[in-house]
PDB file of N, CA and C in Angstrom:
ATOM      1  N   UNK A   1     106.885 100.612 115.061  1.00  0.00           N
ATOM      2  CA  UNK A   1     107.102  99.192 114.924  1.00  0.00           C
ATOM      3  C   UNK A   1     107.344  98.543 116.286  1.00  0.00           C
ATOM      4  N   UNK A   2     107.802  99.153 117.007  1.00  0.00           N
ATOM      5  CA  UNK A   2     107.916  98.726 118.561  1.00  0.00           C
ATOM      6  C   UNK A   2     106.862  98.352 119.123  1.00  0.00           C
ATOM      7  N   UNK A   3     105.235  98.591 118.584  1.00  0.00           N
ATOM      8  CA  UNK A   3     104.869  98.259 119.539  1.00  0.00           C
ATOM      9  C   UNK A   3     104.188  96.905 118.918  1.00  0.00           C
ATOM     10  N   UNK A   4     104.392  97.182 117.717  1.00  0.00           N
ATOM     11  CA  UNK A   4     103.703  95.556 116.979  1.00  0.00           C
ATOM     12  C   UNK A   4     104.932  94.810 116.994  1.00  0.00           C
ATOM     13  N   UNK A   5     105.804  94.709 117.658  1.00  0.00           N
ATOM     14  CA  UNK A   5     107.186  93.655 117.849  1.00  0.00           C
ATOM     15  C   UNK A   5     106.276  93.193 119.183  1.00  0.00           C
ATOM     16  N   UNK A   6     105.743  94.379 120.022  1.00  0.00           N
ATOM     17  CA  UNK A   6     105.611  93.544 121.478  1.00  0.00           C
ATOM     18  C   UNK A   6     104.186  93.194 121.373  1.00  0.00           C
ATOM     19  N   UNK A   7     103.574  92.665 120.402  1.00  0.00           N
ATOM     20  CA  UNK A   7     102.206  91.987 120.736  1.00  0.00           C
ATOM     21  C   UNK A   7     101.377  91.394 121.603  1.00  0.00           C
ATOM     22  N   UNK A   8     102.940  90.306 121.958  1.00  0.00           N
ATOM     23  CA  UNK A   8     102.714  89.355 122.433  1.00  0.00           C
ATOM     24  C   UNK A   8     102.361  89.951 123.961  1.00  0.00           C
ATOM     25  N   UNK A   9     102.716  90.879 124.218  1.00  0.00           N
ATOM     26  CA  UNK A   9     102.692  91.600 125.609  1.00  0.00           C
ATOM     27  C   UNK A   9     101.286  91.988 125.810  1.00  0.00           C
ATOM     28  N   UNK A  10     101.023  92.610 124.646  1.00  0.00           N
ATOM     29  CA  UNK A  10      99.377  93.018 124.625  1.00  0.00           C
ATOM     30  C   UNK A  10      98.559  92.345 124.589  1.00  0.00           C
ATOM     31  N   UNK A  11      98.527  91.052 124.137  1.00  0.00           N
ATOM     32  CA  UNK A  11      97.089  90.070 123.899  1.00  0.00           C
ATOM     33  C   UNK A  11      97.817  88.757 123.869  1.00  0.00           C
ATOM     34  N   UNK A  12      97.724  88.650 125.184  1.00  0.00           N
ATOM     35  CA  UNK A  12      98.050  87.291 125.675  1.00  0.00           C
ATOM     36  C   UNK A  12      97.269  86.195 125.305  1.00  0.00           C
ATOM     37  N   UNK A  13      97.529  85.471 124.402  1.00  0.00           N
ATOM     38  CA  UNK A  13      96.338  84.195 124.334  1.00  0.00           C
ATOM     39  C   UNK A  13      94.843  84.545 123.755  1.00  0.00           C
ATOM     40  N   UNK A  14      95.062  85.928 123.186  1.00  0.00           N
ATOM     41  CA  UNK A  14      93.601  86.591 122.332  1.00  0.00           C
ATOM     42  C   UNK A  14      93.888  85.751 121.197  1.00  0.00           C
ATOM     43  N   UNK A  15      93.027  85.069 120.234  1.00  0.00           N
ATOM     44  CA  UNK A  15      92.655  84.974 118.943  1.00  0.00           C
ATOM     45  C   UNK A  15      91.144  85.398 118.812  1.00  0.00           C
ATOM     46  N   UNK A  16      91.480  86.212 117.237  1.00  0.00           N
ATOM     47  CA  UNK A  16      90.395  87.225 116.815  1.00  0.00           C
ATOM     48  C   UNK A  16      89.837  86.775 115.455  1.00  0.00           C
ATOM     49  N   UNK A  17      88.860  87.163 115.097  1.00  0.00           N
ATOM     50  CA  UNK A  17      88.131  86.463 113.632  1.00  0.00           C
ATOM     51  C   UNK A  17      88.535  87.609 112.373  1.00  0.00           C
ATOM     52  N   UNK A  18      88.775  89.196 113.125  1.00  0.00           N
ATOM     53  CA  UNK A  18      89.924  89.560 112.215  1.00  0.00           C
ATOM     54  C   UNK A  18      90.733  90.841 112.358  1.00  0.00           C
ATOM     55  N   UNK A  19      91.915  91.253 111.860  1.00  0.00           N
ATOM     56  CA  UNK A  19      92.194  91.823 112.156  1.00  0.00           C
ATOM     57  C   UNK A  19      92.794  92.924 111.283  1.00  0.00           C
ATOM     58  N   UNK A  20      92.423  93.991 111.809  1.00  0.00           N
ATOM     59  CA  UNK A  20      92.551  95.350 110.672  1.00  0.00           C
ATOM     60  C   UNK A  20      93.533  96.160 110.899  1.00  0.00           C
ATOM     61  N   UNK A  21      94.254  96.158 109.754  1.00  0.00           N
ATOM     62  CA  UNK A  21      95.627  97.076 109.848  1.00  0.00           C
ATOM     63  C   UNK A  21      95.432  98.368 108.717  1.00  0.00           C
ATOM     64  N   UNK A  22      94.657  99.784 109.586  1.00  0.00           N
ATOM     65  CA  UNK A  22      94.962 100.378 108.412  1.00  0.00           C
ATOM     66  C   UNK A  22      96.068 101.484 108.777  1.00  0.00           C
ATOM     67  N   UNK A  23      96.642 102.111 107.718  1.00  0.00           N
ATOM     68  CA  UNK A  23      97.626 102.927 107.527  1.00  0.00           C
ATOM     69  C   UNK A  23      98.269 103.579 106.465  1.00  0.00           C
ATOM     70  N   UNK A  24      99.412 104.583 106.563  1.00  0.00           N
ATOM     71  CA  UNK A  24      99.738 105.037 105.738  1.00  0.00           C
ATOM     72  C   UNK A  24     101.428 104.198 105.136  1.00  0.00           C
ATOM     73  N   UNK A  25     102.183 104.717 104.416  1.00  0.00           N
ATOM     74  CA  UNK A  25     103.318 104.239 104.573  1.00  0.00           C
ATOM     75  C   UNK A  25     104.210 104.638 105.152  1.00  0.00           C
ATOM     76  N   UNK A  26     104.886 104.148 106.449  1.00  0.00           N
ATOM     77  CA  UNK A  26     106.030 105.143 106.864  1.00  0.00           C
ATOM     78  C   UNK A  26     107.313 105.134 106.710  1.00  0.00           C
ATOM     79  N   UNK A  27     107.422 103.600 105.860  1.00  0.00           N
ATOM     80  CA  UNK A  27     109.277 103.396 105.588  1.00  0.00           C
ATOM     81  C   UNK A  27     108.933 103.749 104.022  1.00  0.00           C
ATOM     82  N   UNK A  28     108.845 104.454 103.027  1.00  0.00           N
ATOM     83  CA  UNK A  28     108.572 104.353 101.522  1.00  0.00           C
ATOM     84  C   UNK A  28     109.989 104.148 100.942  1.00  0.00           C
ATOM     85  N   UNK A  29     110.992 104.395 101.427  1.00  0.00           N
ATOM     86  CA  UNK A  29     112.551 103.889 100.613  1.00  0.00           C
ATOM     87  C   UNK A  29     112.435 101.920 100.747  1.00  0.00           C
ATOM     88  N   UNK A  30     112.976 101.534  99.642  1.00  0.00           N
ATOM     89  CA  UNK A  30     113.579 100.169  99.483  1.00  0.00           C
ATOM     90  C   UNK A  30     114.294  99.979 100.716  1.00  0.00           C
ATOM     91  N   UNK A  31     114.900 100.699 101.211  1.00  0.00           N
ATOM     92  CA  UNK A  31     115.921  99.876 102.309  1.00  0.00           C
ATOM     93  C   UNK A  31     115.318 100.153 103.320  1.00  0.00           C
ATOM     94  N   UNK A  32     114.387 100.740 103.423  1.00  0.00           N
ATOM     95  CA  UNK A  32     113.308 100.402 104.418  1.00  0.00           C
ATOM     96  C   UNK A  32     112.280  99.584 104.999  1.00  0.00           C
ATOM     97  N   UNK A  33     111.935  98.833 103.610  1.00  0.00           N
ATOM     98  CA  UNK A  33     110.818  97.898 103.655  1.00  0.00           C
ATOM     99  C   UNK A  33     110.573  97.121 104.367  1.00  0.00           C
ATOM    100  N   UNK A  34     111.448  96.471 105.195  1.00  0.00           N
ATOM    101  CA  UNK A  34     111.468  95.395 106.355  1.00  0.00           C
ATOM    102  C   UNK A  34     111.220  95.632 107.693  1.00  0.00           C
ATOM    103  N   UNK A  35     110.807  97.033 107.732  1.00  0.00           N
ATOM    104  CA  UNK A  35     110.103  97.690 108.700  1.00  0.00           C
ATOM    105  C   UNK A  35     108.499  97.987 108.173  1.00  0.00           C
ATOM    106  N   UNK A  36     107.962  97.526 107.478  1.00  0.00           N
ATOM    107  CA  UNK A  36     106.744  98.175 107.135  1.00  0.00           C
ATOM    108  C   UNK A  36     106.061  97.131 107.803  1.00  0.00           C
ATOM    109  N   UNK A  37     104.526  97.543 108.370  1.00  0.00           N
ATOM    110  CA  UNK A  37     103.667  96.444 108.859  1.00  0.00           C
ATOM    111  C   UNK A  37     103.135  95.578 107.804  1.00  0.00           C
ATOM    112  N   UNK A  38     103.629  95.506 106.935  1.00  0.00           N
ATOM    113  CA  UNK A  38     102.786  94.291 106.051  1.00  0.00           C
ATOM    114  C   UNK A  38     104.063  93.856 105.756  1.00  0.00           C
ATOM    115  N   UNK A  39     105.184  93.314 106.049  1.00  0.00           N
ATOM    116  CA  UNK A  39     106.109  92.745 105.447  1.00  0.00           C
ATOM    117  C   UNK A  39     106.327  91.404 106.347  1.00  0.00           C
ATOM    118  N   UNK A  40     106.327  90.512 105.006  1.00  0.00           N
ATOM    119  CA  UNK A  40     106.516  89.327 105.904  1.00  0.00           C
ATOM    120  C   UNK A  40     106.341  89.039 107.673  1.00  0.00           C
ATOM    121  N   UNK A  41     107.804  88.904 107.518  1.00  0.00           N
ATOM    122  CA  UNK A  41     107.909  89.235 109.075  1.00  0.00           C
ATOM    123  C   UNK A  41     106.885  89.591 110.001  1.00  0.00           C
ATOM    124  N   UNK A  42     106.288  90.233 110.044  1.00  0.00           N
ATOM    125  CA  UNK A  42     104.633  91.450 110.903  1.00  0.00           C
ATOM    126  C   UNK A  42     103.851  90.422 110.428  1.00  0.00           C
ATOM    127  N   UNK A  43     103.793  89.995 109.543  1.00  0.00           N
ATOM    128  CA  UNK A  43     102.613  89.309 108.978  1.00  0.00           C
ATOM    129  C   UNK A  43     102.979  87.742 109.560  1.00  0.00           C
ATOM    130  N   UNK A  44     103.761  87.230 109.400  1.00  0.00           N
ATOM    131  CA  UNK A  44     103.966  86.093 110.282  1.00  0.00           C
ATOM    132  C   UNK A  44     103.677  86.390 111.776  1.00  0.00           C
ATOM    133  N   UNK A  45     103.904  87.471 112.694  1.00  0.00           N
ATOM    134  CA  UNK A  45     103.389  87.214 113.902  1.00  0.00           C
ATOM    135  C   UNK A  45     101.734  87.817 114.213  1.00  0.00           C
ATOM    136  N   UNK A  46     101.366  88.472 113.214  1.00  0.00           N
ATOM    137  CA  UNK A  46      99.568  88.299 113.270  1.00  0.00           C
ATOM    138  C   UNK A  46      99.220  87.556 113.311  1.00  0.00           C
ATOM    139  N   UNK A  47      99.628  86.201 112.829  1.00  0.00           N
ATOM    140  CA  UNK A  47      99.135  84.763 112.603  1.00  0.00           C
ATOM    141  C   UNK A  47      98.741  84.480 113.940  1.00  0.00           C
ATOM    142  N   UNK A  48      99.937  84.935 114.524  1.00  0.00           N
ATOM    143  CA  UNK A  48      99.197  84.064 116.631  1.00  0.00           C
ATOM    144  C   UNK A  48      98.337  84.674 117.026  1.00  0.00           C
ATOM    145  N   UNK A  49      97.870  85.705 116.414  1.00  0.00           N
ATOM    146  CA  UNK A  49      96.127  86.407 116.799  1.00  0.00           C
ATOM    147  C   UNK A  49      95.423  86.273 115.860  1.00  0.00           C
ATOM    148  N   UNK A  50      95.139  85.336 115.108  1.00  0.00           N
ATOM    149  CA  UNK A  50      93.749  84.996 114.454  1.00  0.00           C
ATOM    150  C   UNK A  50      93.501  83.740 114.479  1.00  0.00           C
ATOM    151  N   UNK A  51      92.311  83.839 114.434  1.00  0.00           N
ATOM    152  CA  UNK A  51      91.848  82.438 114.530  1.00  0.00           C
ATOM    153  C   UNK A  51      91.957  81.898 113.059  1.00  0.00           C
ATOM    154  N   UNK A  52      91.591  80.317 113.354  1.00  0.00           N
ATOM    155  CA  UNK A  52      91.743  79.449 111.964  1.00  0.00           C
ATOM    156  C   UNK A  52      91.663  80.370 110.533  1.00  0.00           C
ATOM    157  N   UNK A  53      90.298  80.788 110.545  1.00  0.00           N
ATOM    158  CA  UNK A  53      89.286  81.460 109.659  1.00  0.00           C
ATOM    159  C   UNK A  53      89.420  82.926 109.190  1.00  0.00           C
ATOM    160  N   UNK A  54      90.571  83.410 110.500  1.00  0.00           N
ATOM    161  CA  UNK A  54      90.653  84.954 110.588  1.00  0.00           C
ATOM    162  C   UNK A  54      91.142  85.379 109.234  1.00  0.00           C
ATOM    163  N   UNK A  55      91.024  86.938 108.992  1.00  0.00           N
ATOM    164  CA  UNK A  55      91.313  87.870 108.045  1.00  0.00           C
ATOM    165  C   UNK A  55      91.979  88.894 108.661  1.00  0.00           C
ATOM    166  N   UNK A  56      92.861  89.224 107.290  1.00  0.00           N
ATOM    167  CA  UNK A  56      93.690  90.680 107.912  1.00  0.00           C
ATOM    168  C   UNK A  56      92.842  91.129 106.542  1.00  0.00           C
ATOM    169  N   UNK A  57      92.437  92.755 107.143  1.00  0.00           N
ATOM    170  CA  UNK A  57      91.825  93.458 106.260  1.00  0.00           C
ATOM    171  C   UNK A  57      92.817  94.508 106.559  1.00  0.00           C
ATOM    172  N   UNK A  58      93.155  95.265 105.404  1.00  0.00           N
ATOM    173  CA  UNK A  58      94.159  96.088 105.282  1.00  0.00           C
ATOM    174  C   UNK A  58      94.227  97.297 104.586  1.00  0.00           C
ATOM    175  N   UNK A  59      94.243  98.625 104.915  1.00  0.00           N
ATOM    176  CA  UNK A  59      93.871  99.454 104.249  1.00  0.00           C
ATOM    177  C   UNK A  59      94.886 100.669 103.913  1.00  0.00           C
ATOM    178  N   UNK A  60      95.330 101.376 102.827  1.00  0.00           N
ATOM    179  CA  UNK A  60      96.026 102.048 103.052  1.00  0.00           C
ATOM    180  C   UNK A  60      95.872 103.025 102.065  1.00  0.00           C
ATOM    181  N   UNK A  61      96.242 104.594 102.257  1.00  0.00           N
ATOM    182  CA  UNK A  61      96.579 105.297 100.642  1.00  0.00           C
ATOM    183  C   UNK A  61      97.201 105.617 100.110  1.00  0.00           C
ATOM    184  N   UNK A  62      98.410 104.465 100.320  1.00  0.00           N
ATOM    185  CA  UNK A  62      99.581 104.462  99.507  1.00  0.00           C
ATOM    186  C   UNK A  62      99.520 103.624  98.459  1.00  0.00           C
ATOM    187  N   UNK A  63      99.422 103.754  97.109  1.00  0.00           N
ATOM    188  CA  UNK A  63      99.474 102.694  96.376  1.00  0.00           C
ATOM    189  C   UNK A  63     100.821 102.017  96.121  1.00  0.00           C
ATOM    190  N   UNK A  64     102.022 102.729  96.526  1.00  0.00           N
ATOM    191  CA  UNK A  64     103.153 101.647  96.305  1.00  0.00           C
ATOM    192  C   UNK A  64     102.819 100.724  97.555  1.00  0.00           C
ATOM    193  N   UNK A  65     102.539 100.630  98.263  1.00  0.00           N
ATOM    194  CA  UNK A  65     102.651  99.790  99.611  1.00  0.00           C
ATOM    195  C   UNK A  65     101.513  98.965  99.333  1.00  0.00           C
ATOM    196  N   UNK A  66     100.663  99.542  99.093  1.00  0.00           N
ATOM    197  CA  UNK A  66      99.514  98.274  98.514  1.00  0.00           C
ATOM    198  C   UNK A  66      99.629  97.423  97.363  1.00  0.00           C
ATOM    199  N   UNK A  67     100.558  97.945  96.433  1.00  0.00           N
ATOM    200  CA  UNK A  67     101.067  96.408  95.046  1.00  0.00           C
ATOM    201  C   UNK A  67     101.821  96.050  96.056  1.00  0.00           C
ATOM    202  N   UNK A  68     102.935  96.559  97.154  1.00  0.00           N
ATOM    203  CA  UNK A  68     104.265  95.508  97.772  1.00  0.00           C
ATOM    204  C   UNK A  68     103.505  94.979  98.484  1.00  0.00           C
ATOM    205  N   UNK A  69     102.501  94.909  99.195  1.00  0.00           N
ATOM    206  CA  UNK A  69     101.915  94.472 100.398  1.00  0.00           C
ATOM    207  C   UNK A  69     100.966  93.101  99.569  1.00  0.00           C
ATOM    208  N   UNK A  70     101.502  92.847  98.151  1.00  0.00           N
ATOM    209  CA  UNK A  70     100.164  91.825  97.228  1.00  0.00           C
ATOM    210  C   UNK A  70     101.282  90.658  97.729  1.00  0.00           C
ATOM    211  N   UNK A  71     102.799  91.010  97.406  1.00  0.00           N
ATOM    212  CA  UNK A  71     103.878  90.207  97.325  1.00  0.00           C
ATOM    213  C   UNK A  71     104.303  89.775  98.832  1.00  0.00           C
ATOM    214  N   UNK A  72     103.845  90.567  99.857  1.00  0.00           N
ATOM    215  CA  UNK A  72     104.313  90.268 101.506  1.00  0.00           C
ATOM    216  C   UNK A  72     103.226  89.221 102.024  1.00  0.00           C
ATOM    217  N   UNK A  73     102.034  89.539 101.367  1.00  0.00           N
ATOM    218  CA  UNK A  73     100.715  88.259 101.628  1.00  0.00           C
ATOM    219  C   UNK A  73     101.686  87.381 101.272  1.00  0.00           C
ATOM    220  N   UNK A  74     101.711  87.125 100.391  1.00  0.00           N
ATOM    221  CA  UNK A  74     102.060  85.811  99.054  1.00  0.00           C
ATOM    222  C   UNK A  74     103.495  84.897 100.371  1.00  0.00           C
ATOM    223  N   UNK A  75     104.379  85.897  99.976  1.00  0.00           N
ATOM    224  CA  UNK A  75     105.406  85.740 100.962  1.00  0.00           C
ATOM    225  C   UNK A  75     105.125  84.975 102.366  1.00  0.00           C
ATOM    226  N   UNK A  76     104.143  85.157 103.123  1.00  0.00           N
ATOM    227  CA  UNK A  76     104.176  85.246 104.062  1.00  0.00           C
ATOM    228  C   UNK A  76     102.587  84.152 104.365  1.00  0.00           C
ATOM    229  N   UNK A  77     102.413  83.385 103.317  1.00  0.00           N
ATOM    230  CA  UNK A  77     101.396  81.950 102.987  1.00  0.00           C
ATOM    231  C   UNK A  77     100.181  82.669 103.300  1.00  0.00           C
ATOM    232  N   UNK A  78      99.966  84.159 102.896  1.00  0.00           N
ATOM    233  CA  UNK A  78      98.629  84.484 102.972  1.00  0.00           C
ATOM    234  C   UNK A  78      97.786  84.171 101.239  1.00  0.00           C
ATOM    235  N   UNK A  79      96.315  84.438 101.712  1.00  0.00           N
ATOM    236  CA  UNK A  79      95.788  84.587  99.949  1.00  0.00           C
ATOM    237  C   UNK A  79      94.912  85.676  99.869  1.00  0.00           C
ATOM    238  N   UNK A  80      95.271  86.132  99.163  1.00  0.00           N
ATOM    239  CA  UNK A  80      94.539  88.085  99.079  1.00  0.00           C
ATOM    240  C   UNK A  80      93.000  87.389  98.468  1.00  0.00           C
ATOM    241  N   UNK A  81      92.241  87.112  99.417  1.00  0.00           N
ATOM    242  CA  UNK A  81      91.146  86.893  98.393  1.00  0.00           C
ATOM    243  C   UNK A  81      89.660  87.907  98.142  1.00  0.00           C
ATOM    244  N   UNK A  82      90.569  89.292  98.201  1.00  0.00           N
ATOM    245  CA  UNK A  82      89.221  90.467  97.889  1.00  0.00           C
ATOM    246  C   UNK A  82      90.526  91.830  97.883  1.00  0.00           C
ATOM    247  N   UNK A  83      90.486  92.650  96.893  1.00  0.00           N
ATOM    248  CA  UNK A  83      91.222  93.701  96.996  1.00  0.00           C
ATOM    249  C   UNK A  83      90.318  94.589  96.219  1.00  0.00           C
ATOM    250  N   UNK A  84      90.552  96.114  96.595  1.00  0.00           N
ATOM    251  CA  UNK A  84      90.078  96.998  96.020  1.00  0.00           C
ATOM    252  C   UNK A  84      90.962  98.386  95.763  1.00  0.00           C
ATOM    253  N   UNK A  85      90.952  99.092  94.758  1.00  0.00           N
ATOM    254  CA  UNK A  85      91.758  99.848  94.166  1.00  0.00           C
ATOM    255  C   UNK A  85      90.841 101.043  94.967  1.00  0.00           C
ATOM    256  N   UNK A  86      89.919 101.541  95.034  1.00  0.00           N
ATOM    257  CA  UNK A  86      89.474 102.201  95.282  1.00  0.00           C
ATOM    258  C   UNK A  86      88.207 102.348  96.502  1.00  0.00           C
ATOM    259  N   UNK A  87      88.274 102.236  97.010  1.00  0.00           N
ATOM    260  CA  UNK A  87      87.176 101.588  98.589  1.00  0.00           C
ATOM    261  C   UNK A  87      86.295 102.861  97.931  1.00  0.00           C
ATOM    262  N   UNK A  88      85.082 102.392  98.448  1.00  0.00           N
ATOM    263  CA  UNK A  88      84.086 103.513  98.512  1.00  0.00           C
ATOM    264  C   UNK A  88      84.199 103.408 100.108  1.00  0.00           C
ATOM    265  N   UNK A  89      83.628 105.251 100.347  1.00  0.00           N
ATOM    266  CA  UNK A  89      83.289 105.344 101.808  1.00  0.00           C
ATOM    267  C   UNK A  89      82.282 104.081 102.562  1.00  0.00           C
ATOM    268  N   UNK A  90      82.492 104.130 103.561  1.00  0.00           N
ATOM    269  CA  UNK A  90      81.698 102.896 104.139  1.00  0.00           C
ATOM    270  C   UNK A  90      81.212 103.248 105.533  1.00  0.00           C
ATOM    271  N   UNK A  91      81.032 103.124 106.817  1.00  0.00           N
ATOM    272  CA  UNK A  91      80.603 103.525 108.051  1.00  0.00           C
ATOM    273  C   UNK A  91      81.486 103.196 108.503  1.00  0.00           C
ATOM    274  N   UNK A  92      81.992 102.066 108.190  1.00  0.00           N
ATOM    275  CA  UNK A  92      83.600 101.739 109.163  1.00  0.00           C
ATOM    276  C   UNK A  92      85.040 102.341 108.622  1.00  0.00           C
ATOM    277  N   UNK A  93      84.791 103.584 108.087  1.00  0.00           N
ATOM    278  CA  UNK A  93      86.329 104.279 107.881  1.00  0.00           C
ATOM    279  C   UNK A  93      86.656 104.926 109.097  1.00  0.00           C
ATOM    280  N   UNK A  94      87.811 104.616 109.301  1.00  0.00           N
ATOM    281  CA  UNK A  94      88.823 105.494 110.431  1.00  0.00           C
ATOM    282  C   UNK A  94      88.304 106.877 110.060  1.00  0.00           C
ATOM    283  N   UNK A  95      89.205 107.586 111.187  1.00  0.00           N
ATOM    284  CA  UNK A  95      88.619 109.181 110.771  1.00  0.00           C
ATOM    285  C   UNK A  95      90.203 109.754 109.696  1.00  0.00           C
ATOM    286  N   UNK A  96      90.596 108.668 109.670  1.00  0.00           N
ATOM    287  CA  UNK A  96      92.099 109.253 108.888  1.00  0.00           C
ATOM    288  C   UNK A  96      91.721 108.596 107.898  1.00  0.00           C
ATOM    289  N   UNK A  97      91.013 107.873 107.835  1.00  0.00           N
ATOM    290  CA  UNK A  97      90.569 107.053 106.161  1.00  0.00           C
ATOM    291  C   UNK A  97      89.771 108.541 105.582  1.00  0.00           C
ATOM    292  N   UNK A  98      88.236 108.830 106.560  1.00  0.00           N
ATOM    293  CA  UNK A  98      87.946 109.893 106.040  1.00  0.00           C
ATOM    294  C   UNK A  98      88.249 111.419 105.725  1.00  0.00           C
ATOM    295  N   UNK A  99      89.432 111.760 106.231  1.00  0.00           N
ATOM    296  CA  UNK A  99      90.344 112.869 105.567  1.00  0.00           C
ATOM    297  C   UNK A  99      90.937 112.303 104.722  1.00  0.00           C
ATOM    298  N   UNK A 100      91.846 111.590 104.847  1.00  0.00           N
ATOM    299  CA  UNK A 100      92.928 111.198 103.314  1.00  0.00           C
ATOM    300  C   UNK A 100      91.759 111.186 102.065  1.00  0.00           C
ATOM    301  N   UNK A 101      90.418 110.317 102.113  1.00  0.00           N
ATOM    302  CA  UNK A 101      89.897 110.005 101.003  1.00  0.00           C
ATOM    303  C   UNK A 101      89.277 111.736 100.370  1.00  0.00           C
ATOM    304  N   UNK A 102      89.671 112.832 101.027  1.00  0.00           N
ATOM    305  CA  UNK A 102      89.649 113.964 100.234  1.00  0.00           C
ATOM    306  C   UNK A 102      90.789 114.287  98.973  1.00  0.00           C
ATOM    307  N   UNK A 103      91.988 113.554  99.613  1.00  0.00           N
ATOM    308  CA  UNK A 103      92.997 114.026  99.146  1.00  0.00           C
ATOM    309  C   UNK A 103      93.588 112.559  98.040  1.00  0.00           C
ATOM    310  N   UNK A 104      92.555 111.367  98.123  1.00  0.00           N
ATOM    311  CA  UNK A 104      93.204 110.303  97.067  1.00  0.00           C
ATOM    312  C   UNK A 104      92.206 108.983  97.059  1.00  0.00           C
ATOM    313  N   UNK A 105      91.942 107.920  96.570  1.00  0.00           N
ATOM    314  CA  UNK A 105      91.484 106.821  97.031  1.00  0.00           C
ATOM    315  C   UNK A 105      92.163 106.171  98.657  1.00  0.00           C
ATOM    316  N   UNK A 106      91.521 105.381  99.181  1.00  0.00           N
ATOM    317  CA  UNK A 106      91.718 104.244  99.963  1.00  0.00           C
ATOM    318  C   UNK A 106      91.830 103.207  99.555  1.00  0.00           C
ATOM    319  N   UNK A 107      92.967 102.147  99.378  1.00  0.00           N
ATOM    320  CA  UNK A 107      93.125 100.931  98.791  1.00  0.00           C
ATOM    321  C   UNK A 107      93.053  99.855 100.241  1.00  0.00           C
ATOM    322  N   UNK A 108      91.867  98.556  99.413  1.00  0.00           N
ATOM    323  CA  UNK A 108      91.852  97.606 100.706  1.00  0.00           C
ATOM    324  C   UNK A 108      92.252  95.980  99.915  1.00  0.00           C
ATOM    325  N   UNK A 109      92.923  95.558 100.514  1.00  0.00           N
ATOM    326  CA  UNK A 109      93.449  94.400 100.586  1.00  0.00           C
ATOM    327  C   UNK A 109      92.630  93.177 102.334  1.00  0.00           C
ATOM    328  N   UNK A 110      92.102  91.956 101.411  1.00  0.00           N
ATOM    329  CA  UNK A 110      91.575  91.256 102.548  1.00  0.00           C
ATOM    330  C   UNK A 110      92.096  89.813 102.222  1.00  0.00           C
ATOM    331  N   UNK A 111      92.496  89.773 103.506  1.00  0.00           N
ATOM    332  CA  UNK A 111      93.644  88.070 103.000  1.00  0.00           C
ATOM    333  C   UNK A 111      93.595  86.903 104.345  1.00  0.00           C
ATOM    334  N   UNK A 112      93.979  85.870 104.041  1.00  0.00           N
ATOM    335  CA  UNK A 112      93.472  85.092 104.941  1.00  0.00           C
ATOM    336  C   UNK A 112      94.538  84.122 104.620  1.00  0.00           C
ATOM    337  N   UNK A 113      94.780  83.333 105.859  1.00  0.00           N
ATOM    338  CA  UNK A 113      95.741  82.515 106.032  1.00  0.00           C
ATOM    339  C   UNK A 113      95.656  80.996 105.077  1.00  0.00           C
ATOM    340  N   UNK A 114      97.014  80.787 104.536  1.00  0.00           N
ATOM    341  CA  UNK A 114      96.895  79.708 103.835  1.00  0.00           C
ATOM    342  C   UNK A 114      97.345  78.709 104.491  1.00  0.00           C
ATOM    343  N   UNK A 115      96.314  77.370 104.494  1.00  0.00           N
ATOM    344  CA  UNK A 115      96.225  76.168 105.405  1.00  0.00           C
ATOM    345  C   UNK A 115      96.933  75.109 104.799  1.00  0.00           C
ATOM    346  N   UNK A 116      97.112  74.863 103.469  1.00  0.00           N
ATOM    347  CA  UNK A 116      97.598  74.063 102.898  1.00  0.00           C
ATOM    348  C   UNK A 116      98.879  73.220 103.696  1.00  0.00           C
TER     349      UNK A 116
END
């Protein structure tokens, strides 16, 4: 989490059309959750790297973190507008997408900032 606190250090004045967070879960206890990269919070400072239009595409094979991660969009004035329970392989899987998907689905969540 340290190093997505210091973003701002890394991409000075970058806005991107989108941006992909995939992963596993690494806080899975409740009193952990406020450390996870899709929680509010994280998700409010992606906002200063995307552009108007941008998307967070989000991938993970945890399915508890992917229903909490429906409620951290919501939370956090995003709109999930494409999710999938089950990704099929694609050319753009990580190489950790393509081991895990031996061992379970890949769940993707694609959400985009609400302008309202």
């Amino acid at each position: 989490m340290d190093d997505a606190e210091k973003l701002n250090e890394y991409l000075v004045d970058v806005k991107v059309d989108n941006l992909h967070l995939n992963f596993s879960d690494p806080w899975p206890k409740k009193k952990h959750h406020k450390r996870r990269l899709t929680y509010p919070t994280m998700l409010n400072q992606y906002k200063n790297y995307l552009k108007k239009d941008g998307k967070i595409i989000f991938r993970t094979d945890h399915a508890d973190l992917f229903v909490d991660s429906f409620q951290y969009f919501n939370e956090a004035s995003f709109i999930v507008s494409d999710c999938n329970w089950a990704l099929a392989p694609s050319d753009y899987m990580t190489e950790y997408e393509v081991k895990k998907r031996v061992s379970g689905p890949i769940y993707q969540l694609i959400a985009e900032q609400n302008h309202d």
